[in-house]
N, C-alpha and C. Protein backbone atom coordinates (compact mmCIF):
# COMPACT_ATOMS: atom_id res chain seq x y z
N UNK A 1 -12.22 -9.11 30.43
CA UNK A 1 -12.42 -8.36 29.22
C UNK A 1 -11.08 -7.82 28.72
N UNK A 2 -11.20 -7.87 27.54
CA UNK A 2 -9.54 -7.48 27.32
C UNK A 2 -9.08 -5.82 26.97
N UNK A 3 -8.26 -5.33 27.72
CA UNK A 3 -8.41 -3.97 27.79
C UNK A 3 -7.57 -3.26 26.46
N UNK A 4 -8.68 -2.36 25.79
CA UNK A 4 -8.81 -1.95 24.48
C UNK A 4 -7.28 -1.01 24.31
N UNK A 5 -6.62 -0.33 25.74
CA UNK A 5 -5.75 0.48 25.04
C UNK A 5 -4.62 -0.56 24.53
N UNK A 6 -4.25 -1.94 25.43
CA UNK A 6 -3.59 -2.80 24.92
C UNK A 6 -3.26 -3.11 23.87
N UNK A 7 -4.68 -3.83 23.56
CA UNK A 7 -4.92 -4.13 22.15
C UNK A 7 -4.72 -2.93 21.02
N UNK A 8 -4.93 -1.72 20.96
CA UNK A 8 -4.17 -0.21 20.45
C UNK A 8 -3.05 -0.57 20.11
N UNK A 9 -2.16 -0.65 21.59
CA UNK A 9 -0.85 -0.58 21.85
C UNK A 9 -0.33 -1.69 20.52
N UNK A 10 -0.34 -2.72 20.73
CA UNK A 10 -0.12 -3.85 20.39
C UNK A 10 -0.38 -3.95 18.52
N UNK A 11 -1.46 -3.21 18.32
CA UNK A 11 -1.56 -3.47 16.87
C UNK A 11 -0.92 -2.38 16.55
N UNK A 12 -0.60 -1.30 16.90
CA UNK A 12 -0.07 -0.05 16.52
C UNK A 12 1.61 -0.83 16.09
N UNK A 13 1.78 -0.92 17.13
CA UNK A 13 3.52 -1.14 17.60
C UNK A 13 3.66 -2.68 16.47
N UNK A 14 3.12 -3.36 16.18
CA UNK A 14 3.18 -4.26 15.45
C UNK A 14 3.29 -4.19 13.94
N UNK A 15 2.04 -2.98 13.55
CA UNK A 15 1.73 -2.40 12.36
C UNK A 15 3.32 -1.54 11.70
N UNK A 16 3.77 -1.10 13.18
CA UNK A 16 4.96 -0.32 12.85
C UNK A 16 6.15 -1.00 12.48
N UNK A 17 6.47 -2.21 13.55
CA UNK A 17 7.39 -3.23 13.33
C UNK A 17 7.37 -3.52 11.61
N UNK A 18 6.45 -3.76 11.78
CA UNK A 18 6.19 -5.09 9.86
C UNK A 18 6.41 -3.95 8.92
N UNK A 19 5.71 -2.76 9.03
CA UNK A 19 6.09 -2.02 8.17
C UNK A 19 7.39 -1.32 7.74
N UNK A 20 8.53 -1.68 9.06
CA UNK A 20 9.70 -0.99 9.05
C UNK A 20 10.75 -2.14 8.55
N UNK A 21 10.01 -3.38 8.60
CA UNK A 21 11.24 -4.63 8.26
C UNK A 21 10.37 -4.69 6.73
N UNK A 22 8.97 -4.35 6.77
CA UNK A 22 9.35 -4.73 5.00
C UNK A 22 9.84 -3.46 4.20
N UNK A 23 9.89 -2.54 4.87
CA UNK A 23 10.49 -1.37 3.86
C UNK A 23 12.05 -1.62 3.85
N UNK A 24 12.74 -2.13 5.00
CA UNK A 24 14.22 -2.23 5.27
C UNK A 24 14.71 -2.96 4.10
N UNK A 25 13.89 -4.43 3.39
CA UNK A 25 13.67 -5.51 2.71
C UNK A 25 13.90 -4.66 1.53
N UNK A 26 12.78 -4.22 1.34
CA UNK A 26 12.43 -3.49 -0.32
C UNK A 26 13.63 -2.61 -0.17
N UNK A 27 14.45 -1.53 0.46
CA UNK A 27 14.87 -0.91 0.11
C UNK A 27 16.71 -1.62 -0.05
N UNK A 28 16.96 -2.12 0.53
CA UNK A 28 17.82 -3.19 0.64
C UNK A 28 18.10 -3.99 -0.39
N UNK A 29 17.08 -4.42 -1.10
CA UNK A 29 16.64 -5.57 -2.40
C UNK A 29 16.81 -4.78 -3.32
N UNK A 30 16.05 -3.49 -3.45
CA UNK A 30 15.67 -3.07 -4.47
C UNK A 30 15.69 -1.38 -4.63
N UNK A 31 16.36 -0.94 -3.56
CA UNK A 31 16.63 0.08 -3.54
C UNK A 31 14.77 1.29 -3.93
N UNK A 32 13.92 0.56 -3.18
CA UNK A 32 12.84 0.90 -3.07
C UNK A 32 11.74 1.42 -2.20
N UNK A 33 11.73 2.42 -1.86
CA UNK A 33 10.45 2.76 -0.50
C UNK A 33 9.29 1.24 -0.34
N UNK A 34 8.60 1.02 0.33
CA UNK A 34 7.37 0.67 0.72
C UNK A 34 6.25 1.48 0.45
N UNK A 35 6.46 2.73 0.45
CA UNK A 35 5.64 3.98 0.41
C UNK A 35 5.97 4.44 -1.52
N UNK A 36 6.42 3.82 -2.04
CA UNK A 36 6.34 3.93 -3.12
C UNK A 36 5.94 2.59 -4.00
N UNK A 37 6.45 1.50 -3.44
CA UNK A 37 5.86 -0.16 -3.57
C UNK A 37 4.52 -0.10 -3.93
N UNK A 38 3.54 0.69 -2.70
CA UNK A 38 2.22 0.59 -2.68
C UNK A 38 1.60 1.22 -4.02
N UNK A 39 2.14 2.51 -3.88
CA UNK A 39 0.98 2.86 -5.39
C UNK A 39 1.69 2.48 -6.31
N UNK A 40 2.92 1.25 -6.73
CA UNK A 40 3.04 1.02 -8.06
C UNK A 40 2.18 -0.06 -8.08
N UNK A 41 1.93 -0.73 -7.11
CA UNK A 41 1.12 -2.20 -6.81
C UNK A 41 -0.20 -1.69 -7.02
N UNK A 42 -0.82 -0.48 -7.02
CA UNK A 42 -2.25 0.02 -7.06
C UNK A 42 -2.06 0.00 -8.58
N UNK A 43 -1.07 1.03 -8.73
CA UNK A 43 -1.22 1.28 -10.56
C UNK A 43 -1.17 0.05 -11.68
N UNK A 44 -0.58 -0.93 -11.45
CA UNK A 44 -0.34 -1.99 -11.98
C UNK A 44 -2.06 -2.97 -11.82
N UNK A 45 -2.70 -2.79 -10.69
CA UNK A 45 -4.10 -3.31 -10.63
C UNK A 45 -5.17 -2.64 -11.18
N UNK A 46 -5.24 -1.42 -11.57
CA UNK A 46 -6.17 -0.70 -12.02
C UNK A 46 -5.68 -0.18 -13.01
N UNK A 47 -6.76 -0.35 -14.44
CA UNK A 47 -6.50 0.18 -15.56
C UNK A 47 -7.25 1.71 -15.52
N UNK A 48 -6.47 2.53 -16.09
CA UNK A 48 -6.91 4.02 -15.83
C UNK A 48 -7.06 4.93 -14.89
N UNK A 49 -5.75 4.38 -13.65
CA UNK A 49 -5.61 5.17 -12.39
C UNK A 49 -5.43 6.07 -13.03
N UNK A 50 -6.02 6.88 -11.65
CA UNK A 50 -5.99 8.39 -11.14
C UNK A 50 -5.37 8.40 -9.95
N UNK A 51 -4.49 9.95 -9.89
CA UNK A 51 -4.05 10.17 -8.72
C UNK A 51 -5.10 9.54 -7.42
N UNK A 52 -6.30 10.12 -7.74
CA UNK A 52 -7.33 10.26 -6.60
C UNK A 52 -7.44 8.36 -6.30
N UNK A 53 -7.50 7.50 -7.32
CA UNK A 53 -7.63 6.36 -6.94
C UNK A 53 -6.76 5.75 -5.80
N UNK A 54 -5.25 6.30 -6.54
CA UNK A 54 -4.30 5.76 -5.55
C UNK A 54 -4.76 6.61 -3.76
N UNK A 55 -4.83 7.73 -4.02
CA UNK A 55 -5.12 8.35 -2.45
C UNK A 55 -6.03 8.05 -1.96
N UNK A 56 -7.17 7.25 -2.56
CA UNK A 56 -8.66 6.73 -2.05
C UNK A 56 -8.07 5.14 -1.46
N UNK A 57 -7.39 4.52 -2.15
CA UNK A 57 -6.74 2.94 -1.85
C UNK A 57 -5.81 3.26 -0.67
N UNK A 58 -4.81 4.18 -0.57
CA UNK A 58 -3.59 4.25 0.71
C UNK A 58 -4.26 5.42 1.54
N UNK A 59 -5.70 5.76 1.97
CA UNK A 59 -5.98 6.69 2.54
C UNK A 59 -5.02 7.67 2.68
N UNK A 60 -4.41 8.31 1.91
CA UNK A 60 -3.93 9.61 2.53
C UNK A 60 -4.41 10.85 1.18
N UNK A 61 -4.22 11.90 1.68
CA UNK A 61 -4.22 12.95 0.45
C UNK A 61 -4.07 13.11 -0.27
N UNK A 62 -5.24 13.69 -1.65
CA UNK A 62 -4.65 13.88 -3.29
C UNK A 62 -3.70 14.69 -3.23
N UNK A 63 -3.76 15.98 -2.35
CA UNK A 63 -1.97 16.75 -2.99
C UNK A 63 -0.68 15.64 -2.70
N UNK A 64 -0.46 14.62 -1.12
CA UNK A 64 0.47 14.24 -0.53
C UNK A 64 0.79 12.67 -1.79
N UNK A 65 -0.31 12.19 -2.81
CA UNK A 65 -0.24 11.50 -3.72
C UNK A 65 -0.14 12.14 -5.03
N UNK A 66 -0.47 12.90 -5.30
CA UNK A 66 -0.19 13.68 -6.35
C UNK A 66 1.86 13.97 -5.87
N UNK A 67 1.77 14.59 -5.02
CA UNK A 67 3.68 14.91 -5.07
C UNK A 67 4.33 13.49 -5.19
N UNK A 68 3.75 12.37 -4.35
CA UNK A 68 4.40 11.12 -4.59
C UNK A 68 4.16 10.12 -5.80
N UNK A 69 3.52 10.72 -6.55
CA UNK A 69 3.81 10.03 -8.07
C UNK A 69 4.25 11.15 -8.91
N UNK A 70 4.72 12.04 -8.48
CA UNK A 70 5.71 13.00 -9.24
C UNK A 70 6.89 12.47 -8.77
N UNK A 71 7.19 11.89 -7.64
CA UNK A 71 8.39 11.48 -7.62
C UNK A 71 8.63 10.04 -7.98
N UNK A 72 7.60 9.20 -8.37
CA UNK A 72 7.86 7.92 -8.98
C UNK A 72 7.45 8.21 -10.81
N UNK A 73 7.20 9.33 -11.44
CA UNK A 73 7.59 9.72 -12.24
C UNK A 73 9.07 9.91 -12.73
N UNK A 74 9.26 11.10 -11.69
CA UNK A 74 10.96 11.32 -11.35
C UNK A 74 12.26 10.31 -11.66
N UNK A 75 11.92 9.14 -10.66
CA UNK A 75 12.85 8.18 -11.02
C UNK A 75 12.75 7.09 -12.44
N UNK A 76 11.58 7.46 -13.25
CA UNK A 76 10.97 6.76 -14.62
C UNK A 76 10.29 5.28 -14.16
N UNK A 77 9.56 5.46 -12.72
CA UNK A 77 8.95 4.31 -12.72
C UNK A 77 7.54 4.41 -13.22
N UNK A 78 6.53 5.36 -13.10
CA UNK A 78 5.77 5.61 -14.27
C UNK A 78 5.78 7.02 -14.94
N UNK A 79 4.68 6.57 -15.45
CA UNK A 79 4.16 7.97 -16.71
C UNK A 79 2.85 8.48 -16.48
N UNK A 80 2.56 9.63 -16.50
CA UNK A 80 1.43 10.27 -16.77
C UNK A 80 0.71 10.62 -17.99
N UNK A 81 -0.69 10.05 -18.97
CA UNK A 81 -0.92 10.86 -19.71
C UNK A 81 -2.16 11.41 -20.01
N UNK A 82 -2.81 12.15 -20.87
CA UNK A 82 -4.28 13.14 -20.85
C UNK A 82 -5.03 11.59 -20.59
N UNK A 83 -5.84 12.22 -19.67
CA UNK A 83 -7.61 11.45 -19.39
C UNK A 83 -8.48 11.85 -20.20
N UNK A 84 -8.65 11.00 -21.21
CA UNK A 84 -9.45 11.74 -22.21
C UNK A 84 -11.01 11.34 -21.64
N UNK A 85 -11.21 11.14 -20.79
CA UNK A 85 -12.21 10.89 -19.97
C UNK A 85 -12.57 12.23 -18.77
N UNK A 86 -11.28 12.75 -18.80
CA UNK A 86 -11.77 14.16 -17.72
C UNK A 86 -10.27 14.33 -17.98
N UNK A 87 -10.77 16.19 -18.32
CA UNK A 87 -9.37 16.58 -18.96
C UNK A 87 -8.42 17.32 -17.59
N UNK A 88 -8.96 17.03 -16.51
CA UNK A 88 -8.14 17.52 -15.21
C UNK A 88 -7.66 16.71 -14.36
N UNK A 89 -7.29 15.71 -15.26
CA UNK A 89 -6.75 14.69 -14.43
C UNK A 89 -5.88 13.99 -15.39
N UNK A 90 -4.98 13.00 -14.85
CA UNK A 90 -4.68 12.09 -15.84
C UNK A 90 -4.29 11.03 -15.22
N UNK A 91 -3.92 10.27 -16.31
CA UNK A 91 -3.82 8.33 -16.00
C UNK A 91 -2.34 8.03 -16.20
N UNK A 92 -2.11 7.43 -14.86
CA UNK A 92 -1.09 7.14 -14.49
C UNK A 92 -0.86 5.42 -14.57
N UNK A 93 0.48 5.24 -15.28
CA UNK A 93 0.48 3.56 -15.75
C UNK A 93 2.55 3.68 -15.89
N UNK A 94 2.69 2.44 -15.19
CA UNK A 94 3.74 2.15 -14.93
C UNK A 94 4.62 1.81 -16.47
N UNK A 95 6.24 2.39 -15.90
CA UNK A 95 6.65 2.34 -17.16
C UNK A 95 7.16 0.80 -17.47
N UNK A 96 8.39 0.33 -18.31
CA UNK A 96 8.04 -0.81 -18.50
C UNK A 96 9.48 -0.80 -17.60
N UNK A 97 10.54 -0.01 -17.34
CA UNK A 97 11.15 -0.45 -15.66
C UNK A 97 10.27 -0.23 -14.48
N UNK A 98 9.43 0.02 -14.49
CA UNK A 98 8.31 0.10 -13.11
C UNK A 98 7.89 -1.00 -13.37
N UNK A 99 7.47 -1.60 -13.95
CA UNK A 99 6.78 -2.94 -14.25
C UNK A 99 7.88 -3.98 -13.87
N UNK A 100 9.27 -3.93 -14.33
CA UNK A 100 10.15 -4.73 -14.01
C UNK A 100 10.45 -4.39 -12.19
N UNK A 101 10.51 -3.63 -12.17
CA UNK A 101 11.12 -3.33 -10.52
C UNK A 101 10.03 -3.91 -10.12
N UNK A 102 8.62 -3.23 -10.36
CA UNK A 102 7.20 -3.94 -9.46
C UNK A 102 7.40 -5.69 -9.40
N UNK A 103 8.01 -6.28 -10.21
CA UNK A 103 7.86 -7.69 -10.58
C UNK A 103 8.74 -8.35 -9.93
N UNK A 104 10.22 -7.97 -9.41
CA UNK A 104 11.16 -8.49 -8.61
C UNK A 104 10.79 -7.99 -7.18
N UNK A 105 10.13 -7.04 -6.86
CA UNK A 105 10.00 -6.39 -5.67
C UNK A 105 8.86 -6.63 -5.08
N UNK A 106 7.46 -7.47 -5.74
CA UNK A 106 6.25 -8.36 -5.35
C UNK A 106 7.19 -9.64 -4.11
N UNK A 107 7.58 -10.34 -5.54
CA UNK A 107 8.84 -11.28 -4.83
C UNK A 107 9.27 -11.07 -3.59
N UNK A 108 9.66 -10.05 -3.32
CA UNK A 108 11.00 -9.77 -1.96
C UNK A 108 9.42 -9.62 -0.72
N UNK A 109 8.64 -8.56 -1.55
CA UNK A 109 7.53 -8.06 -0.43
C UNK A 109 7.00 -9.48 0.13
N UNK A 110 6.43 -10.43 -0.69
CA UNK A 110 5.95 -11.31 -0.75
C UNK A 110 6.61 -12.39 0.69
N UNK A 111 8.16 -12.92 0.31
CA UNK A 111 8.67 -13.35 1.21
C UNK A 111 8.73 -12.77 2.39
N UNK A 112 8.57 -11.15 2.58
CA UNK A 112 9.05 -10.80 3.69
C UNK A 112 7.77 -10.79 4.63
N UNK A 113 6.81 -10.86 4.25
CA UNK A 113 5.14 -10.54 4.50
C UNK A 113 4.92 -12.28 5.10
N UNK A 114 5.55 -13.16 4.27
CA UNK A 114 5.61 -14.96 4.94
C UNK A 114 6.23 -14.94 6.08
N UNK A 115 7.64 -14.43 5.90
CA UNK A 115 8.52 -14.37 7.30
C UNK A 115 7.80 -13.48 8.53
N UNK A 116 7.25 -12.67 8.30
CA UNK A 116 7.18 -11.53 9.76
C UNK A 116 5.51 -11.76 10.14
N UNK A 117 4.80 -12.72 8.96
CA UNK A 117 3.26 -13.20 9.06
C UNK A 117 2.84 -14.15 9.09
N UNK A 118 2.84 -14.86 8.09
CA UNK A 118 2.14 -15.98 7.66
C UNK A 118 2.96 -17.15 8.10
N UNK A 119 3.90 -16.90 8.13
CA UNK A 119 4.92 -18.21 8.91
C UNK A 119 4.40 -18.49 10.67
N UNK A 120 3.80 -17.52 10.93
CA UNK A 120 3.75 -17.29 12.12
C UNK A 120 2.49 -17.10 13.46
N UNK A 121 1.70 -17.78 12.49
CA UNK A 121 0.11 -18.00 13.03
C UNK A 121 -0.19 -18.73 11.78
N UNK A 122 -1.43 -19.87 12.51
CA UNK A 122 -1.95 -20.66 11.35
C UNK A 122 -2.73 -19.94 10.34
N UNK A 123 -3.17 -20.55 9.02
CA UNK A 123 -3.93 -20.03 8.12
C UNK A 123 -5.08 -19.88 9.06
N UNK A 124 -5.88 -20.41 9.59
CA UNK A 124 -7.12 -20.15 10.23
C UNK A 124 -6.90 -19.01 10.90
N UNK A 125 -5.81 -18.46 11.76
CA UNK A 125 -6.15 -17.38 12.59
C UNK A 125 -5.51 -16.50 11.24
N UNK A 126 -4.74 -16.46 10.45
CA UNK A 126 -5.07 -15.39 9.40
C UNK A 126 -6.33 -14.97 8.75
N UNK A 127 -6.10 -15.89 8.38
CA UNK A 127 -8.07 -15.83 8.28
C UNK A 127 -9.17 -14.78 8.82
N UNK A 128 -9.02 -15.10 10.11
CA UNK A 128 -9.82 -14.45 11.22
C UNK A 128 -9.05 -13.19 11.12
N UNK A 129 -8.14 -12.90 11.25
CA UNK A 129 -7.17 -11.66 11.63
C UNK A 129 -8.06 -10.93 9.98
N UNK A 130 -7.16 -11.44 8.57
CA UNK A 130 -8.01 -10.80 8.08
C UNK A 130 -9.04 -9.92 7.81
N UNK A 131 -10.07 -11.10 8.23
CA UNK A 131 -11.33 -10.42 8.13
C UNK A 131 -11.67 -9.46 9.41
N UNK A 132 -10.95 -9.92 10.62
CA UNK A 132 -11.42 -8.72 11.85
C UNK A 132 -10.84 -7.33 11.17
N UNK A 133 -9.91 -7.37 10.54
CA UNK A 133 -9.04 -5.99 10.06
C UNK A 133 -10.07 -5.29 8.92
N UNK A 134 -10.75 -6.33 8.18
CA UNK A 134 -11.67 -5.82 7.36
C UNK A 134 -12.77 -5.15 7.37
N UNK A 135 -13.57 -6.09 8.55
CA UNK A 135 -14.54 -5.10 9.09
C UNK A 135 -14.13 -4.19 10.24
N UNK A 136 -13.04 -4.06 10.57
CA UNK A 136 -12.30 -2.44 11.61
C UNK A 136 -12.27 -1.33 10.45
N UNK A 137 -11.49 -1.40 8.90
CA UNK A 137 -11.83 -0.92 8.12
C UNK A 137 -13.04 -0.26 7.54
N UNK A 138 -13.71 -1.17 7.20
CA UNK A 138 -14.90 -1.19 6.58
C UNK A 138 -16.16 0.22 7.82
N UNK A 139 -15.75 -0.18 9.04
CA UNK A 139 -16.32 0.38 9.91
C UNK A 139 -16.09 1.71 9.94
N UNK A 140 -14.64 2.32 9.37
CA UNK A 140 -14.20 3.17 9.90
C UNK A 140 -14.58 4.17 8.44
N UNK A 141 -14.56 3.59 7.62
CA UNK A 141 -14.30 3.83 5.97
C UNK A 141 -15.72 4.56 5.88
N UNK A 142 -16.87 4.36 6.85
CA UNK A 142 -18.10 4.33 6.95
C UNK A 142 -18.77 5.48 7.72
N UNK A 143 -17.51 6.35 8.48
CA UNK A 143 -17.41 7.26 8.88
C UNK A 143 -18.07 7.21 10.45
N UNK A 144 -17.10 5.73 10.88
CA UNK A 144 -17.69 5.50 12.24
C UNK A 144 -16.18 5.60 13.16
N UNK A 145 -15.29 6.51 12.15
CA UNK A 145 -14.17 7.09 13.32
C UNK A 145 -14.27 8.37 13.77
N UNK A 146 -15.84 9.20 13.15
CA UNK A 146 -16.26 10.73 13.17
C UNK A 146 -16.72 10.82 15.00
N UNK A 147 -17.55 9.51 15.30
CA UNK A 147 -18.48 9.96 16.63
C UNK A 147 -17.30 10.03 17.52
């Protein structure tokens, strides 16, 4: 049976690896976080983000996403304006250098995600990997990391 803290170990330390060579990439390329990559890549997919969307997509906190699109405000990668749909919030949409940076920096993510992944197990066990990650998600999303 294969012993579960391993498997922990192993996806943890892996999760950390990939995430530290593609941020090295992006920031290197493009003088760009990873941690800022993500919610321009959210905002650019959804018409009429909300803070709360992006913090519902990267699980972490509306205040800890709310400060981090004040700071991708900051550098003029997007804009905020009234939700005329709910006036306590607003809609956040990339500016048109956020759109350009998002567009060269897909690119770099893209290659670097082939090199440290997909180069490196067949499509079939991506595949599988995939979807096992989906339903670990899906499981957890479901409030089966509470028991």
């Amino acid at each position: 049976m294969t012993d579960l803290d391993t498997v922990f170990a192993d996806l943890v330390r892996y999760q950390i690896g990939l995430w530290n060579a593609v941020d090295a990439r992006l920031r290197a390329d493009h003088d760009l976080q990873l941690s800022h990559f993500e919610p321009l890549q959210i905002i650019a997919a959804r018409s009429g983000c909300r803070v709360f969307d992006i913090a519902e997509e990267m699980v972490i906190s509306v205040g800890g996403t709310s400060k981090l699109v004040d700071r991708l405000e900051e550098a003029g990668r997007v804009r905020r304006t009234a939700n005329p749909g709910d006036r306590r919030s607003s809609i956040i949409e990339l500016t048109p250098a956020g759109r350009r940076l998002l567009a060269k920096a897909t690119a770099t993510y893209e290659d670097e995600l082939d090199v440290r992944l997909g180069s490196l197990i067949s499509a079939d066990e991506l595949d599988r990997l995939a979807s096992t990650l989906a339903t670990l998600r899906s499981a957890t999303s479901k409030g089966g990391d509470d028991d």
